[in-house]
N, C-alpha and C. Protein backbone atom coordinates (compact mmCIF):
# COMPACT_ATOMS: atom_id res chain seq x y z
N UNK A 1 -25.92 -5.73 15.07
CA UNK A 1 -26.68 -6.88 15.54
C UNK A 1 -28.14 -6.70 15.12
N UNK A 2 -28.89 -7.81 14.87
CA UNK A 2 -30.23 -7.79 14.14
C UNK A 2 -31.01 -7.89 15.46
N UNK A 3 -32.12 -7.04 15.16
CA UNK A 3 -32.86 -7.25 16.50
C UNK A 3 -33.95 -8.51 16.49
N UNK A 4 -34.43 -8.98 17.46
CA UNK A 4 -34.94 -9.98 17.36
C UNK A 4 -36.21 -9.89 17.44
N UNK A 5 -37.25 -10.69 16.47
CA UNK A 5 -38.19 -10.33 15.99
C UNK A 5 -39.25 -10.63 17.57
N UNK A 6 -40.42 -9.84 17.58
CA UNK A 6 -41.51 -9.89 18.78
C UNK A 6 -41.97 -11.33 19.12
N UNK A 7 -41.75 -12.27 19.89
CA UNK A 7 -42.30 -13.50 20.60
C UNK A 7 -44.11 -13.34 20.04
N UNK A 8 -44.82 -14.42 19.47
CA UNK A 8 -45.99 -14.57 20.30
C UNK A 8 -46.76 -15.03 20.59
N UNK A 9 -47.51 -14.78 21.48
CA UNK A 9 -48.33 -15.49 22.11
C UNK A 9 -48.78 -16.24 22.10
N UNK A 10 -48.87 -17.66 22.58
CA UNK A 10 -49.81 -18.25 22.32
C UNK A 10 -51.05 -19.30 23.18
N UNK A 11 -52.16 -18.77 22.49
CA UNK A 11 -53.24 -18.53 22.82
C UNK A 11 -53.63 -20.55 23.40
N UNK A 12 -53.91 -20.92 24.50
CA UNK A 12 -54.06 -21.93 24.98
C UNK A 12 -55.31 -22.30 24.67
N UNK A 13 -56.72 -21.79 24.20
CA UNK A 13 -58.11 -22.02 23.87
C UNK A 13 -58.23 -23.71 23.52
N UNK A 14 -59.26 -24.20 23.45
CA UNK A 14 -59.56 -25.61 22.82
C UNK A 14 -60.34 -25.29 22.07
N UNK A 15 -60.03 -25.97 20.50
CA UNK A 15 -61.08 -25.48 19.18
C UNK A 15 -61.85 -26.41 19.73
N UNK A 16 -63.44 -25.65 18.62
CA UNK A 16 -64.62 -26.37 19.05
C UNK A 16 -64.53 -27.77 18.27
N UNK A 17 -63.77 -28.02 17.24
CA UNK A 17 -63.91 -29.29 16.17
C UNK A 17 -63.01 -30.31 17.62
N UNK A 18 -62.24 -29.89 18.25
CA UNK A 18 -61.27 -30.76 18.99
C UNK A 18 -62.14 -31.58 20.45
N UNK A 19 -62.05 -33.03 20.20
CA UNK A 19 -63.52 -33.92 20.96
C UNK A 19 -63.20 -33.74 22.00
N UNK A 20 -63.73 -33.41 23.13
CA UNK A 20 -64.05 -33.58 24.53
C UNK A 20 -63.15 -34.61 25.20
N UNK A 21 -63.14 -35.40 24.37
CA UNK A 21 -62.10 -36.71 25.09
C UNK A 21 -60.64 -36.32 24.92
N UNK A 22 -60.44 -35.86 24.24
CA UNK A 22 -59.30 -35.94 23.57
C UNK A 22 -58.18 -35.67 25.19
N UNK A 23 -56.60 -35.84 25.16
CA UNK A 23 -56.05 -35.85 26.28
C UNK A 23 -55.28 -34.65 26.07
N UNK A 24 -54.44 -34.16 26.65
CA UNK A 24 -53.68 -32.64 26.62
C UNK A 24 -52.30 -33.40 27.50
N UNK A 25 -51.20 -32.50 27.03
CA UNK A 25 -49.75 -33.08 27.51
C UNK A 25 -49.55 -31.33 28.41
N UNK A 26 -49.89 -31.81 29.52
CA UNK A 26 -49.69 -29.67 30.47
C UNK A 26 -48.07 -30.40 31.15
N UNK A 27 -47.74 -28.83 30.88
CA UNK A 27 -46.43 -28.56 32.03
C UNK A 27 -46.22 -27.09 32.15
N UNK A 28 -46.18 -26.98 33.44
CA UNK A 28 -46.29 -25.64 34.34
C UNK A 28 -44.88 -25.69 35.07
N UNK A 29 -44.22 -24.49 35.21
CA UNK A 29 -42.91 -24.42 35.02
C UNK A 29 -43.21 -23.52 36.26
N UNK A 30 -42.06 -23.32 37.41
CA UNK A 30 -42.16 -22.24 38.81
C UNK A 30 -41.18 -20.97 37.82
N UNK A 31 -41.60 -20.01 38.63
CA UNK A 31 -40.88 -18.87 37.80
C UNK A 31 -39.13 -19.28 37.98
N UNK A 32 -38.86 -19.35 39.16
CA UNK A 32 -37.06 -20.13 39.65
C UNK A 32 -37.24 -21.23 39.26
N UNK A 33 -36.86 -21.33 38.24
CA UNK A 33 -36.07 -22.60 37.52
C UNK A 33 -34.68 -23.43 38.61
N UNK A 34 -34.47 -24.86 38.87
CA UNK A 34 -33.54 -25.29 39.35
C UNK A 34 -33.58 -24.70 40.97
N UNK A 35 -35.16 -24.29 41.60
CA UNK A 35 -34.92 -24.55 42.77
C UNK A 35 -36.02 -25.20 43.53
N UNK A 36 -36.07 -25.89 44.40
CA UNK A 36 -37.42 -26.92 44.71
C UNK A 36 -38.51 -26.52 45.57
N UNK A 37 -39.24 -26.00 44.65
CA UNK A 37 -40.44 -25.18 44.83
C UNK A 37 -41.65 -26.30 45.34
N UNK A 38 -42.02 -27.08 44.56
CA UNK A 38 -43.00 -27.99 44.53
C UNK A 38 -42.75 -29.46 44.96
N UNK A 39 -41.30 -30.04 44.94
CA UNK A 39 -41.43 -31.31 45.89
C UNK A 39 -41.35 -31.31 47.01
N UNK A 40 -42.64 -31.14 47.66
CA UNK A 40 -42.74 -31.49 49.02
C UNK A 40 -44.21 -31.56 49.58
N UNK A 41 -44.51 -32.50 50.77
CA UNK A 41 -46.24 -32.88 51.12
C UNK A 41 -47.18 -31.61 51.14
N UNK A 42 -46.48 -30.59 51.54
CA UNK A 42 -48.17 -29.89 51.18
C UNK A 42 -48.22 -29.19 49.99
N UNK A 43 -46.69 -28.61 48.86
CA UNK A 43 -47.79 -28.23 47.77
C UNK A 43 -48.36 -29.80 47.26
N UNK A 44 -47.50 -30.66 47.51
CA UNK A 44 -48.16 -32.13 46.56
C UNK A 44 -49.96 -31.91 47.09
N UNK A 45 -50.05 -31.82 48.63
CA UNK A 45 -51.38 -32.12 48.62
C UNK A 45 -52.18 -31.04 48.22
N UNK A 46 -51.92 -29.72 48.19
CA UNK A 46 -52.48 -28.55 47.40
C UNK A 46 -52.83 -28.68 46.13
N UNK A 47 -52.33 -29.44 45.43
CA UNK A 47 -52.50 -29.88 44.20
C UNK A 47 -53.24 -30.47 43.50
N UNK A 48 -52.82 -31.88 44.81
CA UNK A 48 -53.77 -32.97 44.58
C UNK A 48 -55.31 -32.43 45.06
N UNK A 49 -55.18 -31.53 45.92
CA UNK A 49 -56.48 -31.05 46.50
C UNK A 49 -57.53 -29.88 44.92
N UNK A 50 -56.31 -29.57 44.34
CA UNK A 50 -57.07 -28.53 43.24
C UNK A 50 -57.45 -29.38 41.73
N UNK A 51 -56.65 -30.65 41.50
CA UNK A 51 -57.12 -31.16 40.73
C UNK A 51 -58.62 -31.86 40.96
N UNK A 52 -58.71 -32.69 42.11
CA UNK A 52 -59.78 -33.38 42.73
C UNK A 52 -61.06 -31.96 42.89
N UNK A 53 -60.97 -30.74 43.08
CA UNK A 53 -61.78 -30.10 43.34
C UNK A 53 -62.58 -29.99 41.78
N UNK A 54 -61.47 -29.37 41.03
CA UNK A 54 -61.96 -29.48 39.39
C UNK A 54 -62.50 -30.96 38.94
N UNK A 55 -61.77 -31.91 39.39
CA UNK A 55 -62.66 -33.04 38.86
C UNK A 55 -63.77 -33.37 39.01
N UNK A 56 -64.37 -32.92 40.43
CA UNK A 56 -65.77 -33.62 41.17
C UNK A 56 -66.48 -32.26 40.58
N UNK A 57 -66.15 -31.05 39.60
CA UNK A 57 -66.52 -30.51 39.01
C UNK A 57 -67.08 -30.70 37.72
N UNK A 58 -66.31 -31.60 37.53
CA UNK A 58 -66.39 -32.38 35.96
C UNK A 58 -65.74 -31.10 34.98
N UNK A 59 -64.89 -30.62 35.22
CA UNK A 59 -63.97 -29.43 34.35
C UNK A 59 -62.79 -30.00 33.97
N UNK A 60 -61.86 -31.55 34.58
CA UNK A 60 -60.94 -31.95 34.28
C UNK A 60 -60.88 -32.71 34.80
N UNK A 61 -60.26 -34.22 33.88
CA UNK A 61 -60.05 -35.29 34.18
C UNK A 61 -58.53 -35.91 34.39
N UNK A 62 -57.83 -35.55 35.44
CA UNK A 62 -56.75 -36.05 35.29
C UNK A 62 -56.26 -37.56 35.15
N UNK A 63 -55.57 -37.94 34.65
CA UNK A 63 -54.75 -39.74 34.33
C UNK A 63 -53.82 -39.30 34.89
N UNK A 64 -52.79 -38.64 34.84
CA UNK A 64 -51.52 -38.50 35.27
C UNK A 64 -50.62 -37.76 35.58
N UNK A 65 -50.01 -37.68 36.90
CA UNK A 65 -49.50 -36.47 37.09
C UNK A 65 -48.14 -36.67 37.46
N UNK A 66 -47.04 -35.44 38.16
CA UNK A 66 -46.00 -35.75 38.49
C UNK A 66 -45.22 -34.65 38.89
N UNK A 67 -44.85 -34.20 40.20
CA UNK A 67 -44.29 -32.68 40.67
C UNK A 67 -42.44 -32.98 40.46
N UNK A 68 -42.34 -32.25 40.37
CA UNK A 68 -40.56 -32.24 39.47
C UNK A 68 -40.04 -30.55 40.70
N UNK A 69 -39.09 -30.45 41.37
CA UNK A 69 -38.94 -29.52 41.79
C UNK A 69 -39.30 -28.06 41.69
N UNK A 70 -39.00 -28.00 40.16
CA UNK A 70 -39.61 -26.87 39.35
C UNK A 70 -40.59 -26.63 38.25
N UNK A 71 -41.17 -27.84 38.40
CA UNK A 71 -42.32 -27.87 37.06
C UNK A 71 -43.15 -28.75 37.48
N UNK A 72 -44.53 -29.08 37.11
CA UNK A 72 -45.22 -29.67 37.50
C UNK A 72 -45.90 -30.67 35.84
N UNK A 73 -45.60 -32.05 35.80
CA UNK A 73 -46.34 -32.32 34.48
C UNK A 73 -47.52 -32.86 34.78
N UNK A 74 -48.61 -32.93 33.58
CA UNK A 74 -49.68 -33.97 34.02
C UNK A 74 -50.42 -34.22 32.33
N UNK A 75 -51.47 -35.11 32.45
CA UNK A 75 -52.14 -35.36 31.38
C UNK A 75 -53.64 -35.54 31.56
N UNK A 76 -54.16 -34.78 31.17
CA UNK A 76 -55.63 -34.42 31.67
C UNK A 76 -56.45 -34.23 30.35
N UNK A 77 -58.08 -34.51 30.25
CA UNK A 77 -59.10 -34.23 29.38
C UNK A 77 -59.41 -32.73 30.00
N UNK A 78 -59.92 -31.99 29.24
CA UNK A 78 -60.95 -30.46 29.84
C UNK A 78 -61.99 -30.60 28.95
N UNK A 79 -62.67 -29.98 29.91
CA UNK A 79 -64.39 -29.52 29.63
C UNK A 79 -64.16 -28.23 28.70
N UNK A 80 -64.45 -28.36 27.61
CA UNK A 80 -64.48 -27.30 26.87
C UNK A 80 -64.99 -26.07 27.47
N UNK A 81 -66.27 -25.84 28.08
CA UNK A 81 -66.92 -25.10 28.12
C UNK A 81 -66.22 -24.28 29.07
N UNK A 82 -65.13 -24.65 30.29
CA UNK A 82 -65.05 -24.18 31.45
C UNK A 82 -63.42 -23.44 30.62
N UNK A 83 -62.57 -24.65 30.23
CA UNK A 83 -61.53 -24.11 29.55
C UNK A 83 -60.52 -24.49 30.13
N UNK A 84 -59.30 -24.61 28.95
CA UNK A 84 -58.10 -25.35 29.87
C UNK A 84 -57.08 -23.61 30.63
N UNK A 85 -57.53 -22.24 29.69
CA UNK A 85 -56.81 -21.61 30.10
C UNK A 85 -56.75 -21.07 31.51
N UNK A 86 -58.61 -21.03 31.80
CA UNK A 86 -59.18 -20.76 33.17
C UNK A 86 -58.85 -21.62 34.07
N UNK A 87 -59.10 -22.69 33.80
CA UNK A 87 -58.72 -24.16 34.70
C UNK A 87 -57.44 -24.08 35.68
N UNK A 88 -56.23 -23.54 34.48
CA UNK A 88 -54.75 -23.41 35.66
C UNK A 88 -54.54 -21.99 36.03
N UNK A 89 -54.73 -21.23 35.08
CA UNK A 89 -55.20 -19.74 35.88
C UNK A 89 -55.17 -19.84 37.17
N UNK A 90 -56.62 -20.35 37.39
CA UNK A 90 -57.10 -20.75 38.73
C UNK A 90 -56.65 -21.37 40.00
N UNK A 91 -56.22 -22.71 39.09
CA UNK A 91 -55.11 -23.46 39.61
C UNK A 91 -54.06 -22.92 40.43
N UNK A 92 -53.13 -22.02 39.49
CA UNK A 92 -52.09 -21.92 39.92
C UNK A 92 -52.54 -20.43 40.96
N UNK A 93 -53.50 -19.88 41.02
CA UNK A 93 -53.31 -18.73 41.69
C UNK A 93 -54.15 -19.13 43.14
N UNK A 94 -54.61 -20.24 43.71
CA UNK A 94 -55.23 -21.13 44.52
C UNK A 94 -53.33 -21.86 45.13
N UNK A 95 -52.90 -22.35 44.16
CA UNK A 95 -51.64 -22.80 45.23
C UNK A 95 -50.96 -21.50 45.47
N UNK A 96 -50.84 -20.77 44.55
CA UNK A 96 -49.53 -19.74 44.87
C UNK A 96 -50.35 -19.31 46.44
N UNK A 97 -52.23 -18.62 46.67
CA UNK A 97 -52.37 -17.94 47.78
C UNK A 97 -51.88 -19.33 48.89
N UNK A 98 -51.93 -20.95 48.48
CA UNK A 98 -51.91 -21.83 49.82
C UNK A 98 -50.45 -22.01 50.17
N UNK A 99 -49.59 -21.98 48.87
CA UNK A 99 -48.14 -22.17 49.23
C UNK A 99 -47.46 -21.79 49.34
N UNK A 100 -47.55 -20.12 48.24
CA UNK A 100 -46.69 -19.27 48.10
C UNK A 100 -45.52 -19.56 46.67
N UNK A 101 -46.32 -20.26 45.87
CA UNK A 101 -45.84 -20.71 44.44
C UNK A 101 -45.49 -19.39 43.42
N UNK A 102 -44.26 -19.28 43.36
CA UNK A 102 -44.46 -18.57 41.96
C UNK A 102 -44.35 -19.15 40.76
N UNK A 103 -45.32 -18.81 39.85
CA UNK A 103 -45.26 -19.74 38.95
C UNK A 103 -44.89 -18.85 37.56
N UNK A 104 -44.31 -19.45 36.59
CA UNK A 104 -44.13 -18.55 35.52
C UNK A 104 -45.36 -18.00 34.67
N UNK A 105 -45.18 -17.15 33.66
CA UNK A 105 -46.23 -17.04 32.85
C UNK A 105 -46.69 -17.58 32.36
N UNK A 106 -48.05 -18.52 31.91
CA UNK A 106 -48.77 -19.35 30.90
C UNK A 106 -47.98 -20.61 31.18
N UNK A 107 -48.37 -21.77 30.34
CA UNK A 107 -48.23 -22.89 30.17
C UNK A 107 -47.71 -23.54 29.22
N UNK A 108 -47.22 -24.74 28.90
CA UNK A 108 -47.08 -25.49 27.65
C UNK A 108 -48.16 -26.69 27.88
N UNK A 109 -49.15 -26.67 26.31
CA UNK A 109 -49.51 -27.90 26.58
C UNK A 109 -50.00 -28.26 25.06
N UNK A 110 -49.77 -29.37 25.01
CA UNK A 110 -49.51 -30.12 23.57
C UNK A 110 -50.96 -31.34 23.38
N UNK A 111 -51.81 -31.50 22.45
CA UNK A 111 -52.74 -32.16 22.52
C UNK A 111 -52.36 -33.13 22.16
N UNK A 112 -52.71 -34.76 22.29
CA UNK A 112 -52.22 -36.14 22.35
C UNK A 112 -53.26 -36.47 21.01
N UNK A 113 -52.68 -36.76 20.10
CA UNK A 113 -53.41 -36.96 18.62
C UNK A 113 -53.53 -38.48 18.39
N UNK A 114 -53.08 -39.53 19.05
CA UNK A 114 -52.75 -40.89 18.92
C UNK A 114 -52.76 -41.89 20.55
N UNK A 115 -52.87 -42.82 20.00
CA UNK A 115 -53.00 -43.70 21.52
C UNK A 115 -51.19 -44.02 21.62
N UNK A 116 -50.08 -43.88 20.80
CA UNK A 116 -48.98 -44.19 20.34
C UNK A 116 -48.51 -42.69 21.60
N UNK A 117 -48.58 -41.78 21.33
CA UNK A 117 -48.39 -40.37 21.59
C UNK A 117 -49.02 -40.47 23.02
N UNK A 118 -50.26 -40.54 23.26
CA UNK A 118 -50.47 -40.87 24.46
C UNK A 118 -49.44 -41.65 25.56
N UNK A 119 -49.30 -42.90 25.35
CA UNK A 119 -48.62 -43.60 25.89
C UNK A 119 -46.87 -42.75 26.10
N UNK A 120 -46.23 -42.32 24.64
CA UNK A 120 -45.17 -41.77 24.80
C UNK A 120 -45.46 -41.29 26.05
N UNK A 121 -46.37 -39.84 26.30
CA UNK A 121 -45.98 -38.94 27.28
C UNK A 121 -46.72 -39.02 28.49
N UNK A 122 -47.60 -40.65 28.53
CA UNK A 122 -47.80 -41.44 30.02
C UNK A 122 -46.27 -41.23 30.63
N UNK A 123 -45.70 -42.49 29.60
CA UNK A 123 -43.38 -42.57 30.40
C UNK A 123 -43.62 -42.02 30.60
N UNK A 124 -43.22 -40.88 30.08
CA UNK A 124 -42.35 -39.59 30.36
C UNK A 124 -42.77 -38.67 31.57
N UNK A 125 -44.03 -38.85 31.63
CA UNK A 125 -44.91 -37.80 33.04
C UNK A 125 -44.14 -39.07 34.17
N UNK A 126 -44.35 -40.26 33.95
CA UNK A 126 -44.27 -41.38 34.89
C UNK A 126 -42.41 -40.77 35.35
N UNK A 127 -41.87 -41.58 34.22
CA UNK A 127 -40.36 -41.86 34.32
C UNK A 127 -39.50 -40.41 34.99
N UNK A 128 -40.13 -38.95 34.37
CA UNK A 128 -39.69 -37.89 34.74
C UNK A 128 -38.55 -37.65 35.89
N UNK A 129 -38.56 -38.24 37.12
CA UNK A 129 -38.21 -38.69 38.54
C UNK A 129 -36.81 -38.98 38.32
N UNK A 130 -37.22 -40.38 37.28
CA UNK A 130 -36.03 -41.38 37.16
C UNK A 130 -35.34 -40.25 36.25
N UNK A 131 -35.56 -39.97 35.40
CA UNK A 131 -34.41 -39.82 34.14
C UNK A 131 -33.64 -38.36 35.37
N UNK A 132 -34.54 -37.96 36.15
CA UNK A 132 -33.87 -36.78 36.37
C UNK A 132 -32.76 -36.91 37.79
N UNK A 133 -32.72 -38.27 37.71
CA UNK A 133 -32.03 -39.10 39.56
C UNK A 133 -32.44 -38.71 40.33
N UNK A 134 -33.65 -38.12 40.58
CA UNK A 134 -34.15 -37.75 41.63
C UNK A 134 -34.63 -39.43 42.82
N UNK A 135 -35.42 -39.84 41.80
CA UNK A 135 -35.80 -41.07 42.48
C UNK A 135 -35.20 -42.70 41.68
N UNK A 136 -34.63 -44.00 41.73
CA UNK A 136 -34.09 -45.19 40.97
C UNK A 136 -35.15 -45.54 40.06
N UNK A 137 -36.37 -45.67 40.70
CA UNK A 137 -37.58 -46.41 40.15
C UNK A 137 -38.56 -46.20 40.66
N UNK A 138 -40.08 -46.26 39.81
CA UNK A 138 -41.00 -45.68 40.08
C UNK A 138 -41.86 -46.56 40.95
């Protein structure tokens, strides 16, 4: 059997050429996959409480968000200067001490290059619910 080559890393930074405006596609995953970690009123309001803290910070602008049992999506601008890696770092180690979240390692997050692309992964943060029967309609 061939062994399988080393995973790596990758590095979440925002280049300096990449504009300030620009939007980011985040999803944060609980370390237990398929068990319902995050739908329910107080991590929702823990959340909502850590995005709003960063915002009136001016470090992140969220448009859109959406808690999924085991993952959390959203679509947000960052302040370069402060950083998107510090930002959920933070984030997530602020809910884990309020909720007791485990969250997996690092993040996925994909930068929105188009208003076309944008919109795609508005749905999809939106619809998330539906496609997954959790909820009929949004």
């Amino acid at each position: 059997m061939t062994e399988l080559p080393d995973r790596k890393w990758l590095y979440h930074s925002i280049p300096n050429w990449v504009d300030m405006s620009d939007y980011w596609f985040v999803t944060i995953c609980c370390q237990v996959r398929g068990r319902n970690q995050l739908a329910n009123k107080n991590v929702y309001a823990t959340i909502r409480e850590a995005f709003l803290f960063y915002q009136n910070l001016g470090r992140i602008r969220v448009v859109v968000w959406t808690l999924m049992p085991d993952h959390l999506h959203f679509i947000a601008a960052f302040n370069h200067d402060f950083g998107m890696p510090l930002l959920i770092k933070n984030s997530k180690k602020y809910i884990t001490i309020k909720c007791g979240i485990r969250w997996q390692r690092g993040f996925f997050d994909h930068r929105l290059r188009s208003s076309k692309e944008f919109s795609e992964k508005y749905w999809y943060v939106l619809l998330n619910p539906v496609r997954a029967g959790l909820v009929k309609k949004i």
